[in-house]
Structures are given as structure tokens and as C-alpha cells.
N, C-alpha and C. Protein backbone atom coordinates (compact mmCIF):
# COMPACT_ATOMS: atom_id res chain seq x y z
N UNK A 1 0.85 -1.18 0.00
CA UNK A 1 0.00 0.00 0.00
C UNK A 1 0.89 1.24 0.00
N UNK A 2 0.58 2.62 -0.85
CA UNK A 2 1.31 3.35 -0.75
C UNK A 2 0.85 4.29 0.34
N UNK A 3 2.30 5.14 1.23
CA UNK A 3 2.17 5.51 1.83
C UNK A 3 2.17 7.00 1.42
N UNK A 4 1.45 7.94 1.33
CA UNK A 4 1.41 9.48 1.29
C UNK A 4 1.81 10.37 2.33
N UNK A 5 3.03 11.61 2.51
CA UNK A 5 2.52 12.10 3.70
C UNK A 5 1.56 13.44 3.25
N UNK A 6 1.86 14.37 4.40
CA UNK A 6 0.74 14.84 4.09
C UNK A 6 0.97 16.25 2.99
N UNK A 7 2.08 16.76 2.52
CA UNK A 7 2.49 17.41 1.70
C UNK A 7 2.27 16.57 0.18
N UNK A 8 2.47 15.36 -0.20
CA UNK A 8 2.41 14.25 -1.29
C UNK A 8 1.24 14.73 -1.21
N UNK A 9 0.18 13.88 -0.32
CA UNK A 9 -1.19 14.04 -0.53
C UNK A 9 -1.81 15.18 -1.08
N UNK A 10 -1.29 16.28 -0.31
CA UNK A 10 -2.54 17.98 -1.04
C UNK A 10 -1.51 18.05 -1.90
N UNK A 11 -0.64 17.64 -2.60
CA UNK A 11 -0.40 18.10 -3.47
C UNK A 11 -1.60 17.23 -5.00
N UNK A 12 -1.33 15.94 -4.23
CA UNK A 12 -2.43 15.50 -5.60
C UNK A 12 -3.61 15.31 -5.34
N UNK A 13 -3.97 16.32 -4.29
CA UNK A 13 -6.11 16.33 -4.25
C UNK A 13 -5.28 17.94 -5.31
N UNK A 14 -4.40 19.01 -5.15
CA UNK A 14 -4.72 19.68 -6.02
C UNK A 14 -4.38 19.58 -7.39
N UNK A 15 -3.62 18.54 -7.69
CA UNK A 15 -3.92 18.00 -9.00
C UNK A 15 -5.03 18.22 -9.69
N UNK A 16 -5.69 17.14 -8.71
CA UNK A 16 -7.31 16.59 -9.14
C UNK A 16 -8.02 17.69 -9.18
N UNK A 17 -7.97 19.01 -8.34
CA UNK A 17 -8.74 20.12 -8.81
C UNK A 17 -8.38 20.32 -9.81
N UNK A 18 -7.34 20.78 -10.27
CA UNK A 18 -7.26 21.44 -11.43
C UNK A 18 -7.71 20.92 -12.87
N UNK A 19 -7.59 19.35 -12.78
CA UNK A 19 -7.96 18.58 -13.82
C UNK A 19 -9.34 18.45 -14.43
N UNK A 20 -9.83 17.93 -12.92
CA UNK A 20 -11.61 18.41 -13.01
C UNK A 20 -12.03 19.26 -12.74
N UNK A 21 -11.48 20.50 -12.78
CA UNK A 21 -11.87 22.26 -12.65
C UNK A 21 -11.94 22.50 -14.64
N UNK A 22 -11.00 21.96 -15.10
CA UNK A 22 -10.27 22.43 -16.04
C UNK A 22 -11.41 21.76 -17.43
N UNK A 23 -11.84 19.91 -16.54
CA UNK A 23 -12.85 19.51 -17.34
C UNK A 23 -14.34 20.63 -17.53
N UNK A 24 -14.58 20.86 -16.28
CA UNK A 24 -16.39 21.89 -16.16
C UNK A 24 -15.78 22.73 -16.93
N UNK A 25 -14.65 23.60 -16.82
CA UNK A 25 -14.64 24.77 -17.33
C UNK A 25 -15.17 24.34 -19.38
N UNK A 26 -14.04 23.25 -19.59
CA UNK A 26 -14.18 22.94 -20.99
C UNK A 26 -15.67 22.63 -21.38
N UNK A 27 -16.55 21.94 -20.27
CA UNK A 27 -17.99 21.42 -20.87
C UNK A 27 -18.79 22.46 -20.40
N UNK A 28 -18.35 23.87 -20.47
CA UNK A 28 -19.17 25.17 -20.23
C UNK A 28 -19.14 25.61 -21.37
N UNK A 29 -17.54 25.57 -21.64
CA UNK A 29 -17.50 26.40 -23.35
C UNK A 29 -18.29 24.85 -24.24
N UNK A 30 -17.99 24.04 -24.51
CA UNK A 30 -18.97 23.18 -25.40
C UNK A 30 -19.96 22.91 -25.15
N UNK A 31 -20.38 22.93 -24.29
CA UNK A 31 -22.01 22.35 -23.75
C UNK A 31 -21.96 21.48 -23.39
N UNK A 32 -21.28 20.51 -22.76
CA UNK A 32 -20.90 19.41 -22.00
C UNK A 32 -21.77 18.82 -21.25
N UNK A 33 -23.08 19.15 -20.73
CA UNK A 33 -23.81 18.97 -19.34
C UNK A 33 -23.84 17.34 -18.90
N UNK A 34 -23.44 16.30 -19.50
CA UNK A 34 -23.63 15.25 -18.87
C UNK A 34 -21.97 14.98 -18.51
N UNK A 35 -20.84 15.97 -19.06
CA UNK A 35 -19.18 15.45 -18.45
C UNK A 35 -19.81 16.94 -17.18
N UNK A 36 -20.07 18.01 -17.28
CA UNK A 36 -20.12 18.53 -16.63
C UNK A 36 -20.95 18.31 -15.08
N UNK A 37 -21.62 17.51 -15.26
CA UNK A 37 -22.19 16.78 -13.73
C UNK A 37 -21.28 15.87 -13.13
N UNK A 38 -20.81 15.12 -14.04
CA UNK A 38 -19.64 14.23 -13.78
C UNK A 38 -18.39 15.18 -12.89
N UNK A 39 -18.11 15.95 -13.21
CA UNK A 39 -17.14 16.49 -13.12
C UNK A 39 -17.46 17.61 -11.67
N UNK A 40 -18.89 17.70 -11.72
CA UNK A 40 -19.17 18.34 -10.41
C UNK A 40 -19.00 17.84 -8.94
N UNK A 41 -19.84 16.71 -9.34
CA UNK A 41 -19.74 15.52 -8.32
C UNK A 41 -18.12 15.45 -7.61
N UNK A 42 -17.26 14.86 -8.68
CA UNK A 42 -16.06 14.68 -7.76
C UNK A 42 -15.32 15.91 -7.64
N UNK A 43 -15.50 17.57 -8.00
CA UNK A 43 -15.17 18.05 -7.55
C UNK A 43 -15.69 18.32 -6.20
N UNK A 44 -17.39 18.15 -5.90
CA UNK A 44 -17.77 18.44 -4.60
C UNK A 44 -17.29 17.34 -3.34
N UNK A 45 -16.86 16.14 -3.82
CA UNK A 45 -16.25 14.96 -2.95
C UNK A 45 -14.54 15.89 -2.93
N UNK A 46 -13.91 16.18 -3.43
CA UNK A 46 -12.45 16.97 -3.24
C UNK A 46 -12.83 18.55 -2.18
N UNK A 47 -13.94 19.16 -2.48
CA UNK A 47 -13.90 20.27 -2.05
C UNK A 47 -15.07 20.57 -1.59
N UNK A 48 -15.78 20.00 -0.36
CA UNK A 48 -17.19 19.85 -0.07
C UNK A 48 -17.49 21.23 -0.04
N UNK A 49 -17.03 22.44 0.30
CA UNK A 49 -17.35 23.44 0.96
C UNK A 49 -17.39 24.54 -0.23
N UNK A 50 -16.91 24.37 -1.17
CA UNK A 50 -16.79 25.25 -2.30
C UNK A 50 -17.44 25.37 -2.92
N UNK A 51 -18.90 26.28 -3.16
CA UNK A 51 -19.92 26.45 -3.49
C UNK A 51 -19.83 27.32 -5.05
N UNK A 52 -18.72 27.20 -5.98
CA UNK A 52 -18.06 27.45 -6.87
C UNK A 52 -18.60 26.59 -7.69
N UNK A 53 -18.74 25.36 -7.60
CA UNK A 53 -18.91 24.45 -8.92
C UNK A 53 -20.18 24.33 -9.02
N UNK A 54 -21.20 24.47 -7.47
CA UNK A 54 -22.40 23.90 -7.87
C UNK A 54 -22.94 25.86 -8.97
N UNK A 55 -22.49 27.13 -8.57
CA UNK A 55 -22.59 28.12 -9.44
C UNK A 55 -22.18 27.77 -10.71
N UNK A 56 -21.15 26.84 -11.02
CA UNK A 56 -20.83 26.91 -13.01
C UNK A 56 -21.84 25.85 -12.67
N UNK A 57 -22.28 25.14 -12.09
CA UNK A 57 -23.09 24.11 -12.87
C UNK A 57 -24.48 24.68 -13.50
N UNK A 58 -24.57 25.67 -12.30
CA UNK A 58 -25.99 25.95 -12.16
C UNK A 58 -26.27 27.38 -13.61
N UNK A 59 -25.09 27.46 -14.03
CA UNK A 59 -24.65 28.83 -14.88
C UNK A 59 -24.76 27.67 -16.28
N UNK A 60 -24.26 26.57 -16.35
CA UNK A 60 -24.17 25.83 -17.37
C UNK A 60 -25.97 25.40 -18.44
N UNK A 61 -26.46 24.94 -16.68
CA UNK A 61 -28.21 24.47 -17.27
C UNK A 61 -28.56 26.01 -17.14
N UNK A 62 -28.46 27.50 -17.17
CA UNK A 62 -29.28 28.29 -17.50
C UNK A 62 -28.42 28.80 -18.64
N UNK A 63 -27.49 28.50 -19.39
CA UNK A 63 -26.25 28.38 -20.26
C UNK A 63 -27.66 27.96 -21.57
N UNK A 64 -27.82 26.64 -21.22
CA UNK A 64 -28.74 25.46 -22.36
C UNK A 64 -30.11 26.01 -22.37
N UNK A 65 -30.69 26.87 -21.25
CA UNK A 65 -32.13 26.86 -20.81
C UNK A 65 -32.96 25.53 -20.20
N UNK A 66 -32.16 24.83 -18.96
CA UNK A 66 -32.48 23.89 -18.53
C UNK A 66 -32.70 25.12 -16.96
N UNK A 67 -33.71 25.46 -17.24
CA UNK A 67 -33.96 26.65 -15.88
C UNK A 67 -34.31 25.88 -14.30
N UNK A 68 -35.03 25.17 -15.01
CA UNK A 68 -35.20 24.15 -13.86
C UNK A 68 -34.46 23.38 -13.01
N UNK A 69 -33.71 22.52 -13.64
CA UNK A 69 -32.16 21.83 -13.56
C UNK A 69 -31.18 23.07 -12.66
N UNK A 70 -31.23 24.45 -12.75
CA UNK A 70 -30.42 25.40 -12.60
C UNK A 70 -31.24 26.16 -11.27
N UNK A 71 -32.40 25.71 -10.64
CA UNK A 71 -32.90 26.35 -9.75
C UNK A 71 -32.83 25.23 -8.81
N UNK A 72 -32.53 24.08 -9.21
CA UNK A 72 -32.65 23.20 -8.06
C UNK A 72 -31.36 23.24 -7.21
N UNK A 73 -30.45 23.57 -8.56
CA UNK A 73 -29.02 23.69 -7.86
C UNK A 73 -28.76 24.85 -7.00
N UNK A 74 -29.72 26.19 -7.41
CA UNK A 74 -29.30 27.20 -6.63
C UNK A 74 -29.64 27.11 -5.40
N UNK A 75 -31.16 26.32 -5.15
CA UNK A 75 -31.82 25.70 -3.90
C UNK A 75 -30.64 24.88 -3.33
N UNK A 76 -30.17 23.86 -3.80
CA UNK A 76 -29.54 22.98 -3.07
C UNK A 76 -28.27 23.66 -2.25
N UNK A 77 -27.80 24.73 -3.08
CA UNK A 77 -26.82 25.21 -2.64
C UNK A 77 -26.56 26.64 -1.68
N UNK A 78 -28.18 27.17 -1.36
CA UNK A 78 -28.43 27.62 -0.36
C UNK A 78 -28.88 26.55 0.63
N UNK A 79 -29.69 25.40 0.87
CA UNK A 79 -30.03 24.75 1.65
C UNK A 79 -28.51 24.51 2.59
N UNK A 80 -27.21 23.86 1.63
CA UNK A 80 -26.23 23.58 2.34
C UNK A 80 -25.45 24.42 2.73
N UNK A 81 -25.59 25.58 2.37
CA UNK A 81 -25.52 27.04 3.01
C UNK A 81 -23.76 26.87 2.41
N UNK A 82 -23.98 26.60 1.05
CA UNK A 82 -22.74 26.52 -0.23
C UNK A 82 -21.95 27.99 -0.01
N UNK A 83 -20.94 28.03 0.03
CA UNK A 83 -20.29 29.41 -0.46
C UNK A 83 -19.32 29.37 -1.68
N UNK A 84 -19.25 30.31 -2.50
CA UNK A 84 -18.15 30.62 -3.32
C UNK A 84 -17.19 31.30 -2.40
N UNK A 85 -16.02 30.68 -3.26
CA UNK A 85 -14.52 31.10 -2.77
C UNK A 85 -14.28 31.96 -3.43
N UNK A 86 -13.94 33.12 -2.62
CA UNK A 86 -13.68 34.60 -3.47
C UNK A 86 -12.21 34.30 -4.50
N UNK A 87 -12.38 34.88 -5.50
CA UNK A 87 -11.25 34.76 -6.48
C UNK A 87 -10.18 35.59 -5.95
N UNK A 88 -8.87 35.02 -6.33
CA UNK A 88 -7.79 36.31 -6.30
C UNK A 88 -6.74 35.95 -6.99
N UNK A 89 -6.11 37.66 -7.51
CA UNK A 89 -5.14 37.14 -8.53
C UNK A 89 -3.77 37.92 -7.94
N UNK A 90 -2.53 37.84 -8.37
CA UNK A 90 -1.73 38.68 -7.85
C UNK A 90 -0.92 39.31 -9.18
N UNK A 91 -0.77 40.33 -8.73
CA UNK A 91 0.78 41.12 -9.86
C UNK A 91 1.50 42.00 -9.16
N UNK A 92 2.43 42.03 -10.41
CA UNK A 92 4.17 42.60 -9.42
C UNK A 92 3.99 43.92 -10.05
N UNK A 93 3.84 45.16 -9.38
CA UNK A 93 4.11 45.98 -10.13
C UNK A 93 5.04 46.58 -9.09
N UNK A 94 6.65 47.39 -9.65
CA UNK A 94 7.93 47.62 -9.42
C UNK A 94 8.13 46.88 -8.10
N UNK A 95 8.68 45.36 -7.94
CA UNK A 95 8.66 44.71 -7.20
C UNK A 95 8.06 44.95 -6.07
N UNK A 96 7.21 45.16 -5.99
CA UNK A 96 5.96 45.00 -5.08
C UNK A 96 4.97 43.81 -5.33
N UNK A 97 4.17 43.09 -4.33
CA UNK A 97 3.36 42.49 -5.28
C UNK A 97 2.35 43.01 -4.02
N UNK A 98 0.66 42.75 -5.67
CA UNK A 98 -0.20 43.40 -5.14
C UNK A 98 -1.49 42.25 -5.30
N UNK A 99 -2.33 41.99 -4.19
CA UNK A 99 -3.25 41.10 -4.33
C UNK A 99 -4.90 41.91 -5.01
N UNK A 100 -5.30 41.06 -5.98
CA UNK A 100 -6.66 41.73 -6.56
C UNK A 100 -7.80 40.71 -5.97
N UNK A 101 -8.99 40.50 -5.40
CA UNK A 101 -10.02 40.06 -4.87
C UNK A 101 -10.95 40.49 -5.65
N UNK A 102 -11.79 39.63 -6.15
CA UNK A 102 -12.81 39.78 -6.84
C UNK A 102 -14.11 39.05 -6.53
């Protein structure tokens, strides 16, 4: 059995975000909705608390006009009292660096 410690480990749950972040994002721009559920699911098993994916999902079925599909999610994701993770980006301007929050 392999042994992980715990630096190994978060390093490849954030793998796995990025991979299946990277899938929803792609079945948003194509219309994906049956990789894009797929892809919700085990991001919400990696990141229970990140109320981020069930929003692209829910952005995806009002994307198609599946309005319905897209209100259950917004329900579900106030019921579990879901939050989005505020975005942030950083840049260097004259070696300084400066954080942007969005």
C-alpha cells in the first residue's frame, strides 16, 4: 500500500482540482452537461465546501435553458448554506506584489 505524507497528498487532491476544474470549465464552453455533472460531483467529494462548482453548474443548465435543472441547484446550494470562494489574482508591479479580490 502506498504511503502518502501529508504534503504528497494535497499536493495531488490539487492536481485533481485542477484537472476536473479544467474539465467543467471545458464542458461550459462546449455544452458538455452530462461530463459537466460528472465532473461536479467529484469536484464536490475533493472540495465539499466550495460552493463554486455547484454556481458553473448551475450557470451551465441556465447556459442550455435547462432553468429548472439550474434552480434546483441554486436551492440545493443555499439549503447547504454553499459558499463561493472569493477569487484572487496577484501582480508585481515595481517589485511589489499586489493582491486583486474579486
Amino acid at each position: 500500500m502506498l504511503q502518502l505524507g501529508k504534503s504528497t497528498h494535497g499536493y495531488i487532491v490539487r492536481n485533481r482540482l485542477a484537472v476536473w476544474g479544467s474539465l467543467l470549465n471545458n464542458c461550459k464552453i462546449y455544452g458538455r452537461i452530462d461530463l459537466a455533472e460528472i465532473a461536479v460531483k467529484k469536484l464536490i467529494k475533493l472540495e465539499p465546501n466550495n460552493g463554486g462548482y455547484g454556481v458553473m453548474l448551475a450557470n451551465i443548465y441556465g447556459a442550455i435553458g435547462e432553468w429548472d435543472k439550474a434552480r434546483t441547484v441554486w436551492k440545493t446550494l443555499k439549503e447547504q448554506k454553499a459558499n463561493k470562494i472569493q477569487g484572487c489574482s496577484w501582480i508585481e508591479i515595481g517589485n511589489q506584489v499586489h493582491h486583486l479580490f474579486c
